[in-house]
Protein backbone atom coordinates (compact mmCIF):
# COMPACT_ATOMS: atom_id res chain seq x y z
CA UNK A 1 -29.64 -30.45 94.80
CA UNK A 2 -29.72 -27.01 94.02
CA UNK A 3 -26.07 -26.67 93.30
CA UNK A 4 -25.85 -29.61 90.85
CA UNK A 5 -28.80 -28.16 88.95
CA UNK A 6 -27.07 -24.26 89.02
CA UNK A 7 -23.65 -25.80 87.74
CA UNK A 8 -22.61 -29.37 88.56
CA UNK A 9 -18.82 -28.91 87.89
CA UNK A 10 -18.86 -26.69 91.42
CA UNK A 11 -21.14 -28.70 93.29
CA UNK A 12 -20.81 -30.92 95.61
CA UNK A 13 -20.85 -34.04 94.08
CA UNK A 14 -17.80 -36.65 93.88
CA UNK A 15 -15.37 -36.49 91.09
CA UNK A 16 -16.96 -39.99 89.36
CA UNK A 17 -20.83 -38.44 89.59
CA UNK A 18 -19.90 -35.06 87.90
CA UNK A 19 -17.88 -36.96 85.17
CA UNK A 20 -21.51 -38.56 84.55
CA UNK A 21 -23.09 -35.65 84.35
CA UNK A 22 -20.26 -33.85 82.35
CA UNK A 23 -20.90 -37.26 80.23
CA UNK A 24 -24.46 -36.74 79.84
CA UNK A 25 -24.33 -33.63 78.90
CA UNK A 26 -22.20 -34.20 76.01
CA UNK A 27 -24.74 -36.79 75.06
CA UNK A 28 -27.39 -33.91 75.39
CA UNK A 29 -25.67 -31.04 73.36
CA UNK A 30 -23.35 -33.49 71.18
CA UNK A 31 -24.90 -36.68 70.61
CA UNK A 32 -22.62 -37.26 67.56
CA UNK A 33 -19.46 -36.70 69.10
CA UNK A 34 -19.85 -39.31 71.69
CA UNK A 35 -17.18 -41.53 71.42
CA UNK A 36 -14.99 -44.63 73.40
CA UNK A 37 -13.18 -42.37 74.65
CA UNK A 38 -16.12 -40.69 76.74
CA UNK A 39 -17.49 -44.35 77.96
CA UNK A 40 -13.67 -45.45 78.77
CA UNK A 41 -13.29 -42.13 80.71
CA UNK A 42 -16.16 -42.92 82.80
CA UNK A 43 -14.87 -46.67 83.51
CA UNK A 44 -11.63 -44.56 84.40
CA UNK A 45 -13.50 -42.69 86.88
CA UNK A 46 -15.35 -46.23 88.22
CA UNK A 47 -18.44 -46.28 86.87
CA UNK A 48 -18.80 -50.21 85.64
CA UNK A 49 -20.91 -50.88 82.01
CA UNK A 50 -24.06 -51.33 83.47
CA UNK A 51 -24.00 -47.48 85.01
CA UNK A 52 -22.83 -46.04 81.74
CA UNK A 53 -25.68 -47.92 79.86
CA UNK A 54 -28.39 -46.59 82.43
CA UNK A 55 -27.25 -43.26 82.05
CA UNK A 56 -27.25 -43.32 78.31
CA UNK A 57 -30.65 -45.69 78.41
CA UNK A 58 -32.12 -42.70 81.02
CA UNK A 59 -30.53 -39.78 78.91
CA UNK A 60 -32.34 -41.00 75.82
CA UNK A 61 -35.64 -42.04 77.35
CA UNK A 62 -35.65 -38.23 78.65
CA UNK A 63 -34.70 -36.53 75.35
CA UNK A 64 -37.88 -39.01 73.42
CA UNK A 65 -40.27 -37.65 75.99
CA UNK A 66 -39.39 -34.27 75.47
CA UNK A 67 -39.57 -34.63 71.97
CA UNK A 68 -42.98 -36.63 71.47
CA UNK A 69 -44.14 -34.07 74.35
CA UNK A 70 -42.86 -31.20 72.32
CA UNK A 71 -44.59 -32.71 68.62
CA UNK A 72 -47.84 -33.84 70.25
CA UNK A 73 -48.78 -30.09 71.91
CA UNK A 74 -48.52 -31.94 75.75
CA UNK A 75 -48.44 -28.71 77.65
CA UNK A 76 -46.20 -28.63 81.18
CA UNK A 77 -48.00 -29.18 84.65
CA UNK A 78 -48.03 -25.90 86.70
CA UNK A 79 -46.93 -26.11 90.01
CA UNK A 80 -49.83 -26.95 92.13
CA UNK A 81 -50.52 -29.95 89.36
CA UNK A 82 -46.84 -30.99 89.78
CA UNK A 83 -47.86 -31.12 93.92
CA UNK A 84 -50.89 -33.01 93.11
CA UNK A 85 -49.16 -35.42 91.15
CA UNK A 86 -46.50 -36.36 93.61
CA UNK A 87 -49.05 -36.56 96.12
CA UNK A 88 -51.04 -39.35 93.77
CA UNK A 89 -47.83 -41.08 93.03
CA UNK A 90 -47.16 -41.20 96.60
CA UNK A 91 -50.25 -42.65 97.93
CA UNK A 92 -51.01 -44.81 94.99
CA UNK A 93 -47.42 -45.56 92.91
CA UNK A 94 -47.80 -45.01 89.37
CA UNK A 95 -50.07 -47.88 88.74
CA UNK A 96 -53.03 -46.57 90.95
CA UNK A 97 -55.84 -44.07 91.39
């Protein structure tokens, strides 16, 4: 985990899962130069239609967040709230308590 998140192009990850990330970054930085030619080189790598439309669906879901996060003034959870949290979610899923 920590080496994908330093730099994912010399982690360990497979050749298909950092042309994923390589494509999701692009869709970060350059959302207007994604083209067919970035979705057919992920089918080139394997990943079928319904992979490249979660990772564009999660990519974008992500980058709204941040945004309406950003506009409304929703500050970030320290660390100790971050531990709490996962401890709620854990013991109650994200419908509960």
């Amino acid at each position: 985990m920590d080496a994908v998140l330093r730099d994912f192009r010399s982690s360990p990850l497979s050749a298909p899962e950092k042309a994923l990330f390589a494509f999701v970054e692009k869709l970060n930085d350059q959302p207007h130069g994604i083209g067919q030619q970035d979705a057919d080189a992920l089918k080139a790598a394997g990943w079928p239609d319904e992979a490249v439309y979660d990772a564009i669906t999660v990519c974008s879901l992500f980058n709204f967040y941040n945004r309406w996060c950003d506009g409304a003034g929703v500050h970030a959870l320290s660390p100790q709230e971050f531990a709490e949290s996962g401890k709620r979610l854990a013991r109650f899923g994200y419908l509960g308590g």
